[in-house]
Protein backbone atom coordinates (compact mmCIF):
# COMPACT_ATOMS: atom_id res chain seq x y z
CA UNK A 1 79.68 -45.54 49.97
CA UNK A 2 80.20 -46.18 46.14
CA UNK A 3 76.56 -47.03 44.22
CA UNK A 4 77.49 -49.56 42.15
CA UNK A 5 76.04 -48.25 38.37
CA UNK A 6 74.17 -51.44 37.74
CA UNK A 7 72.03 -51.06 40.67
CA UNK A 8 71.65 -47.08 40.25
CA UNK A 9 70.51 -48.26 36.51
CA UNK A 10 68.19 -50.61 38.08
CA UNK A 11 66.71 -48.30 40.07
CA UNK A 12 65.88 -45.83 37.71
CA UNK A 13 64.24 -48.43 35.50
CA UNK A 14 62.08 -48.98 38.61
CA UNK A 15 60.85 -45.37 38.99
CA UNK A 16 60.35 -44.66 35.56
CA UNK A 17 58.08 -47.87 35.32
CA UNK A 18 56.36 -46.96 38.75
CA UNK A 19 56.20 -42.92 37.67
CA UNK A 20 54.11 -43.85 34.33
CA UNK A 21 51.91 -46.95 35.95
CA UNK A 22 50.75 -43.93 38.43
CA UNK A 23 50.03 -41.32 35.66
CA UNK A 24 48.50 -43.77 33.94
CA UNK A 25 45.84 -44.68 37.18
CA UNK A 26 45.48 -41.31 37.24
CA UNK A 27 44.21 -40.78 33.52
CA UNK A 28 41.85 -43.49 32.93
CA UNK A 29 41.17 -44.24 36.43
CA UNK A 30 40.75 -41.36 39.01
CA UNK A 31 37.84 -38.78 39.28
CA UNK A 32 39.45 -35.53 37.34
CA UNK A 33 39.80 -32.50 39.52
CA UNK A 34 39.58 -29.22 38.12
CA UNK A 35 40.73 -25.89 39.77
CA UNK A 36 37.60 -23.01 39.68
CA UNK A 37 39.89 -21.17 37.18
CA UNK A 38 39.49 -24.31 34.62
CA UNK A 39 36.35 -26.07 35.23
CA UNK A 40 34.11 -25.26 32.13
CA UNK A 41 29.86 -26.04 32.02
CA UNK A 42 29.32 -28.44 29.63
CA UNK A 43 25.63 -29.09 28.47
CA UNK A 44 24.21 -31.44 25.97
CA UNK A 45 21.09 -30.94 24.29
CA UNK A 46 18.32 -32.91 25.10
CA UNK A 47 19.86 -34.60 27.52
CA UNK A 48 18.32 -34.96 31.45
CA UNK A 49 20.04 -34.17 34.89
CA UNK A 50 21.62 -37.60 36.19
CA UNK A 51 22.04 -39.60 32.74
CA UNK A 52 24.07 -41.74 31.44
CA UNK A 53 26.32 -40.79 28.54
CA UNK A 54 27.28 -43.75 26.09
CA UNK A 55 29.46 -46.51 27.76
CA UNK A 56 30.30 -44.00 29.97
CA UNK A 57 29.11 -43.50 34.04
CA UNK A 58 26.40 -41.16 35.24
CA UNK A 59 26.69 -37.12 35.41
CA UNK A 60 24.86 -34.04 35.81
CA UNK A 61 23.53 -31.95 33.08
CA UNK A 62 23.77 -28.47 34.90
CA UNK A 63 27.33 -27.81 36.11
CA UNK A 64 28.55 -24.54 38.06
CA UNK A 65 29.68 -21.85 36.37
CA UNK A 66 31.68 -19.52 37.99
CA UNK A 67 30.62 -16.60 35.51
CA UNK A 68 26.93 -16.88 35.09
CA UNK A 69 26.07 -14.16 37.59
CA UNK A 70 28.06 -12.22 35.52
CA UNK A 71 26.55 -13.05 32.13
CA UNK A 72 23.30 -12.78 33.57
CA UNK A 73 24.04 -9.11 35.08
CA UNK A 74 25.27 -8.23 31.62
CA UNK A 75 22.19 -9.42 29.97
CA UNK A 76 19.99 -7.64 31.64
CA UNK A 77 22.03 -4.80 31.50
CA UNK A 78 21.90 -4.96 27.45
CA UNK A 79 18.15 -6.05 27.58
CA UNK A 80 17.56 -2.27 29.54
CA UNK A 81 19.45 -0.40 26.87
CA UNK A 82 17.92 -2.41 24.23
CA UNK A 83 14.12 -1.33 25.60
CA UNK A 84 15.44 2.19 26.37
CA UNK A 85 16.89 2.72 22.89
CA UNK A 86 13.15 1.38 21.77
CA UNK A 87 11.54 3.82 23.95
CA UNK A 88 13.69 6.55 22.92
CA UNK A 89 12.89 5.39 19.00
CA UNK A 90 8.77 5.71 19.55
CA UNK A 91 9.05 8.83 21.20
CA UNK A 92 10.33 9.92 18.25
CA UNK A 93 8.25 8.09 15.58
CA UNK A 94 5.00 9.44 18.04
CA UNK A 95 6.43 13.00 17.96
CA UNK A 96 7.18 12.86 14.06
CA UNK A 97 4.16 13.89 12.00
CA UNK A 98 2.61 11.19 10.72
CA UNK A 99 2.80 11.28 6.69
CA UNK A 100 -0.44 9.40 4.65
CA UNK A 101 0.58 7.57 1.29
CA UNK A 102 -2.59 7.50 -1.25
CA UNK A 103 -2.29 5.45 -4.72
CA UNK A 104 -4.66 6.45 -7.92
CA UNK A 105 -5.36 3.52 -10.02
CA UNK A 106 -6.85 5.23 -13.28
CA UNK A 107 -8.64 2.25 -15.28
CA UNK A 108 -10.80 4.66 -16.83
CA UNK A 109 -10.57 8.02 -18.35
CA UNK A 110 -12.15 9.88 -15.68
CA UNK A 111 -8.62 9.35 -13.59
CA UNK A 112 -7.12 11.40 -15.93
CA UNK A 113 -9.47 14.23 -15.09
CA UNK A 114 -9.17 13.28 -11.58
CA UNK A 115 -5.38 13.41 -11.19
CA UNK A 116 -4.84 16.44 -13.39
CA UNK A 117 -8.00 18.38 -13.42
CA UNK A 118 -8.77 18.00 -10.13
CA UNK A 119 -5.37 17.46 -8.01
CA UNK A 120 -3.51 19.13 -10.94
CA UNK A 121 -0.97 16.27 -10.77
CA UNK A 122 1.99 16.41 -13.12
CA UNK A 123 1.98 13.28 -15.76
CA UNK A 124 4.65 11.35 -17.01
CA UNK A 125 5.27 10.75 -19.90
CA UNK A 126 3.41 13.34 -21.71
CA UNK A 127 2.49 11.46 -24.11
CA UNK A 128 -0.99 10.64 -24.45
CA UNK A 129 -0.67 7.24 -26.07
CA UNK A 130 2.08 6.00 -23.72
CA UNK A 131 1.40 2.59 -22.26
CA UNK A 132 2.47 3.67 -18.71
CA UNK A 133 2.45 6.93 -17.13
CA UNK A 134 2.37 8.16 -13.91
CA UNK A 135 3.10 10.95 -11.47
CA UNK A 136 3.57 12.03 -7.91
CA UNK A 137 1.94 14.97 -5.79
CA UNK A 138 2.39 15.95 -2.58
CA UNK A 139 -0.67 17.60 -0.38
CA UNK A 140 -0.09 18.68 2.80
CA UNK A 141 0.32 15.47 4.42
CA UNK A 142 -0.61 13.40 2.00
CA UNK A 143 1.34 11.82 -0.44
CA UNK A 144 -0.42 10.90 -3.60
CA UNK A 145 0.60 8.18 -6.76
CA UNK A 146 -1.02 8.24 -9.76
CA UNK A 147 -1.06 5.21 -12.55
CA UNK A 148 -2.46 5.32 -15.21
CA UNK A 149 -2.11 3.36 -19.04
CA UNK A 150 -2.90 -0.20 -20.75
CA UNK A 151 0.52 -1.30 -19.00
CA UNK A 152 -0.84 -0.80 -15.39
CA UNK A 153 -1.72 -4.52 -15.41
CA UNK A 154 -2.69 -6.30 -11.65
CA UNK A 155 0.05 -7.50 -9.70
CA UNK A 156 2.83 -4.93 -11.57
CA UNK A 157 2.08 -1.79 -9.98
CA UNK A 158 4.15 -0.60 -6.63
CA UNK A 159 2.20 -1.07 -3.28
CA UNK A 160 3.69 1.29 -1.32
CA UNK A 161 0.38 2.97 0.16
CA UNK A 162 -2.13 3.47 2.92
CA UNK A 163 -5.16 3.65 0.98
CA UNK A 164 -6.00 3.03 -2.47
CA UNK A 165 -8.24 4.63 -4.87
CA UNK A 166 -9.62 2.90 -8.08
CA UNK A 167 -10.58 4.43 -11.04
CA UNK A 168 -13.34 2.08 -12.90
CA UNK A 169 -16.01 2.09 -15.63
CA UNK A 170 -19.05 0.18 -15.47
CA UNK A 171 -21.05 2.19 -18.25
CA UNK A 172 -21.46 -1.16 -20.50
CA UNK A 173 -21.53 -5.01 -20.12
CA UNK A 174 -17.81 -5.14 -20.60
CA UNK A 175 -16.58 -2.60 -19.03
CA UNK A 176 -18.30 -4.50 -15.75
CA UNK A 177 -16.61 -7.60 -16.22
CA UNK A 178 -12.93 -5.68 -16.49
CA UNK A 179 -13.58 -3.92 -13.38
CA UNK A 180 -15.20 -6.29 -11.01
CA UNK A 181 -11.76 -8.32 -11.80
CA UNK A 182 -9.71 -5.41 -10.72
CA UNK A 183 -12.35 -5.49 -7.54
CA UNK A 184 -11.42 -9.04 -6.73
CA UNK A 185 -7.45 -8.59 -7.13
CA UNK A 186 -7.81 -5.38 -4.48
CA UNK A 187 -9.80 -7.57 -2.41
CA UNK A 188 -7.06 -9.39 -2.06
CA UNK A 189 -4.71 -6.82 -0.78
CA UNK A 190 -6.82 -5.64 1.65
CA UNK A 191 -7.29 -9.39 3.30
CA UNK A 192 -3.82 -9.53 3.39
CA UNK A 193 -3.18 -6.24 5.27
CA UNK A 194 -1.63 -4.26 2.42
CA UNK A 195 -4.34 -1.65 1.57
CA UNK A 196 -5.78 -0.05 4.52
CA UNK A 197 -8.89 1.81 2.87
CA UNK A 198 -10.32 1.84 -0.56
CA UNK A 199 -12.15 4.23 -2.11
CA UNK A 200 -13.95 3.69 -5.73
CA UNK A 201 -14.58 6.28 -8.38
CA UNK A 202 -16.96 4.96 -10.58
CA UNK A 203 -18.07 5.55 -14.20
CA UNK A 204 -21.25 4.32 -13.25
CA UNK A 205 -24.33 3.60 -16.35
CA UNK A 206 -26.63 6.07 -17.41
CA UNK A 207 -29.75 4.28 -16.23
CA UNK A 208 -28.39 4.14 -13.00
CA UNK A 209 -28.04 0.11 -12.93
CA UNK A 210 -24.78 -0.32 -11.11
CA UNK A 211 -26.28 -2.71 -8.97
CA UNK A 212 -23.16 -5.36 -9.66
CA UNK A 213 -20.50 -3.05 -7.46
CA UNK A 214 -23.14 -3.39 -4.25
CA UNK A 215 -21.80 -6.43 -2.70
CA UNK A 216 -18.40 -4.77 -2.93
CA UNK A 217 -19.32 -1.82 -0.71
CA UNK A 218 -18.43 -2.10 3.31
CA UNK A 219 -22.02 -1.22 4.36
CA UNK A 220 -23.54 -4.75 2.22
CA UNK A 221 -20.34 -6.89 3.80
CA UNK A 222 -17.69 -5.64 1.57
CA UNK A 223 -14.58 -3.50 1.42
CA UNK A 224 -14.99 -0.25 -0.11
CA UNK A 225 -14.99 2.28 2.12
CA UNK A 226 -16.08 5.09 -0.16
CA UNK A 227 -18.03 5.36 -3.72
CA UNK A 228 -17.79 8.43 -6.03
CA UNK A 229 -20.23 7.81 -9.20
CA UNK A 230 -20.78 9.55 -12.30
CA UNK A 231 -24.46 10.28 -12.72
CA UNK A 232 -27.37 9.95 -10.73
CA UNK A 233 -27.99 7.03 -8.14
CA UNK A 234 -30.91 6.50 -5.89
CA UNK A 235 -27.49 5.29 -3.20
CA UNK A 236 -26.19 8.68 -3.04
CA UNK A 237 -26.10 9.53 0.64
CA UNK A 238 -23.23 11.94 0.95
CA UNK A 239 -22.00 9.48 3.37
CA UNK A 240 -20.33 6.41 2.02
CA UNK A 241 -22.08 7.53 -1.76
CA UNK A 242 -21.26 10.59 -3.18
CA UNK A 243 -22.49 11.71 -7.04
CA UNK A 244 -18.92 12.89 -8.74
CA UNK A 245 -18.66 14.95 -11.93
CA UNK A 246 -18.10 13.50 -15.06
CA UNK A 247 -15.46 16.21 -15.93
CA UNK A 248 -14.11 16.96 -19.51
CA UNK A 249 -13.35 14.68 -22.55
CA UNK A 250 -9.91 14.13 -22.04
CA UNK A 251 -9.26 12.58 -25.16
CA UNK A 252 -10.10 15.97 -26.98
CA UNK A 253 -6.82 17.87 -25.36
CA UNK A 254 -8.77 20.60 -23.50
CA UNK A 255 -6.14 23.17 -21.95
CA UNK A 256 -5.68 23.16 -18.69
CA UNK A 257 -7.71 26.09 -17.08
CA UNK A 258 -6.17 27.33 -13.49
CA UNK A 259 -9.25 28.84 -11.74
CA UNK A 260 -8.97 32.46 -10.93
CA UNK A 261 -11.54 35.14 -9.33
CA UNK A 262 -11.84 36.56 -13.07
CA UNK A 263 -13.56 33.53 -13.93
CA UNK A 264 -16.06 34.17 -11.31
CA UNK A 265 -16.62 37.47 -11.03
CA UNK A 266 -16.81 38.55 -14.96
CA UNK A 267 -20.24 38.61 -16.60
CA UNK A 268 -20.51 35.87 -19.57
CA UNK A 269 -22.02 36.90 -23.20
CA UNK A 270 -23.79 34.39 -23.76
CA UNK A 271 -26.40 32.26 -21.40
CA UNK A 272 -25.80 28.76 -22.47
CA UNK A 273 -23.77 26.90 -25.27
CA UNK A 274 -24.15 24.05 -27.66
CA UNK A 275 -21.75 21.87 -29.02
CA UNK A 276 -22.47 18.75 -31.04
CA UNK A 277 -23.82 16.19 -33.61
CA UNK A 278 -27.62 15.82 -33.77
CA UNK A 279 -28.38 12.89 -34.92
CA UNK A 280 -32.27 11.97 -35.83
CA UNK A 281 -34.68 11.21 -33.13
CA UNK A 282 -31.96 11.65 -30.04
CA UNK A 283 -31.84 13.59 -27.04
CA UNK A 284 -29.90 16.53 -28.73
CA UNK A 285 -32.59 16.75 -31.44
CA UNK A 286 -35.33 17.36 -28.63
CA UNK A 287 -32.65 19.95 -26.86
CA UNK A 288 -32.75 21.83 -30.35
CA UNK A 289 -35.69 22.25 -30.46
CA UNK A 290 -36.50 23.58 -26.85
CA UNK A 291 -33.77 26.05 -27.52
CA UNK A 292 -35.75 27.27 -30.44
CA UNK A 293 -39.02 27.10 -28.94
CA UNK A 294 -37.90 29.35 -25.74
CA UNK A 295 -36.11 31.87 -27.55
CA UNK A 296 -32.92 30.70 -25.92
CA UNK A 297 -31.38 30.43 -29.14
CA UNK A 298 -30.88 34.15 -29.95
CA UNK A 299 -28.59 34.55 -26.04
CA UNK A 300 -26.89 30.75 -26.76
CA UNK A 301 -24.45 29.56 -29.19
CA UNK A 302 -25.12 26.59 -31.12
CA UNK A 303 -23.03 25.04 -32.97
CA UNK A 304 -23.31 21.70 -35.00
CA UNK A 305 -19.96 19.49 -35.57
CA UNK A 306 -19.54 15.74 -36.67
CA UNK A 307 -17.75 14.28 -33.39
CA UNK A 308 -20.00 13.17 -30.78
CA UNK A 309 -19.83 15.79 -28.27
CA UNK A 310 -22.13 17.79 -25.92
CA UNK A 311 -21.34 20.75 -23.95
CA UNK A 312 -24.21 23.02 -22.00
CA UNK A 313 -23.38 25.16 -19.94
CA UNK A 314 -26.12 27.82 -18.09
CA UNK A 315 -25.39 30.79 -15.75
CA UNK A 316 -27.69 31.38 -13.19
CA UNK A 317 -28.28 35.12 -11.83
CA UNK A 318 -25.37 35.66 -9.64
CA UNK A 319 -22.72 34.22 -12.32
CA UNK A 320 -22.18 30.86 -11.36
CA UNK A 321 -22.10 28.46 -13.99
CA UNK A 322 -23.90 25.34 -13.95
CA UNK A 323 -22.21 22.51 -16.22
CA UNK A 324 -23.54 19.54 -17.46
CA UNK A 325 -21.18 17.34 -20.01
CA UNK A 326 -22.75 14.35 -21.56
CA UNK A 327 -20.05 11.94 -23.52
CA UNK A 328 -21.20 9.34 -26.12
């Protein structure tokens, strides 16, 4: 039986039309099915389980995933490796001797007897009038920084330390006022957690009134640990207080002396020494004369000069030398 080609034509108009009114139900219409290899969790933030999305019908918040047992194995997985590897790096930091970083602060010329003198620190530059300078010293394991120079201004040196030790003078009126400010800017540092322990060598005044650095010590409510001072003071306790030596007048270029058993052992010529300017009714005036009165001028040299300086030194019996060094 022949189709006749009008009606075939018809027909397919007819499906084509009934073909793309059903895929067209199906798209805006019909509940969408997806196969567990395609469904994908979709979340939106802040919204709740059950809402309703804009213009849009009801749905749930927390979908299925068909991987999450497997992201959440893999997790934890990483989070064990993560506390392992953390483990493993304390073991090693615990194991790994444990290195202490000091910084010198010289604001006074006692820190240059300190670093050099004392901890026979190299200084750079050499240069005695250079606005900066500063060196580096390693003692067993400690790791000391020394600055020292007009230039070493607060806020512009490095803070890579543990503790901190400041170098002040608080002979004279304003000599107190320039320290106590360098006080206040380490206070700082150590309310903020980046000095650990302060310690404060201290030219202190000759009368012993260094009553303005009290408050500052950690025993009156403060935070300085430790306090070395230059003469006598009714505080020192060998404790938290300890009397330090005034040392040797930098400023005058005295060579550097390594100490050696000959310097011990060897007998001296001469009982004491005397170095100075006497000037009328002082304290070296009265010395003179006591040296001349006891006889001790014939086994001491004496010696007059125009530059305000002092030395005495006296040997006891088994040839240890005493030293007293008084600066003006």
């Amino acid at each position: 039986m022949k189709i006749p080609k009008r009606k075939l034509f018809l027909l397919l108009i007819f499906a084509y039309v009934a073909f793309s009114l059903y895929a067209a139900y199906n798209v805006f219409f019909s509940t969408k099915v997806l196969s567990r290899v395609h469904r994908v969790v979709k979340k939106e933030t802040g919204a709740q389980s059950g809402g309703v999305r804009d213009g849009g019908a009801p749905y749930v918040a927390d979908e299925w995933n068909p991987w999450e047992d497997e992201q959440v194995e893999y997790n934890s997985a990483l989070n064990k490796k993560r506390e392992a590897f953390k483990q493993y790096l304390g073991k090693i930091d615990k194991n790994k001797p444990k290195r202490y970083k000091v910084q010198i602060w010289g604001k006074a010329a006692i820190g240059l007897y300190l670093w050099e003198h004392v901890l026979e620190g190299p200084l750079n530059p050499t240069d005695k009038v250079a606005q900066w300078r500063e060196g580096e010293l390693q003692s067993g394991k400690i790791d000391f920084s020394f600055y020292t120079g007009p230039a070493v201004v607060q806020g512009h040196v490095p803070l890579d330390m543990n503790s901190l030790v400041l170098v002040l003078n608080g002979r004279e009126k304003q000599k107190v006022t320039y320290s106590t400010r360098w006080l206040e800017h380490v206070q700082t540092l150590v309310q903020s957690n980046t000095v650990s322990h302060v310690a404060v060598v201290l030219l202190g005044n000759e009368h012993c009134n260094n009553n303005w650095i009290s408050p500052h010590l950690k025993r009156n409510g403060g935070f300085v640990d430790l306090l070395f001072v230059v003469y006598d003071s009714p505080w020192v306790n060998d404790k938290d207080v300890f009397q330090w030596p005034l040392g040797v007048a930098t400023y005058r270029q005295f060579p550097m002396i390594r100490p050696n058993a000959q310097l011990i052992t060897s007998n001296r010529p001469y009982l004491c020494n005397f170095l100075g300017t006497v000037y009328k009714n002082s304290s070296r005036e009265t010395l003179m004369h006591i040296l001349t009165q006891s006889g001790l001028e014939k086994d001491c040299i004496t010696t007059g000069r125009e530059n305000c300086f002092i030395f005495i030194s006296l040997l006891c019996c088994m040839c240890v030398g005493i030293s007293f060094s008084f600066f003006f």
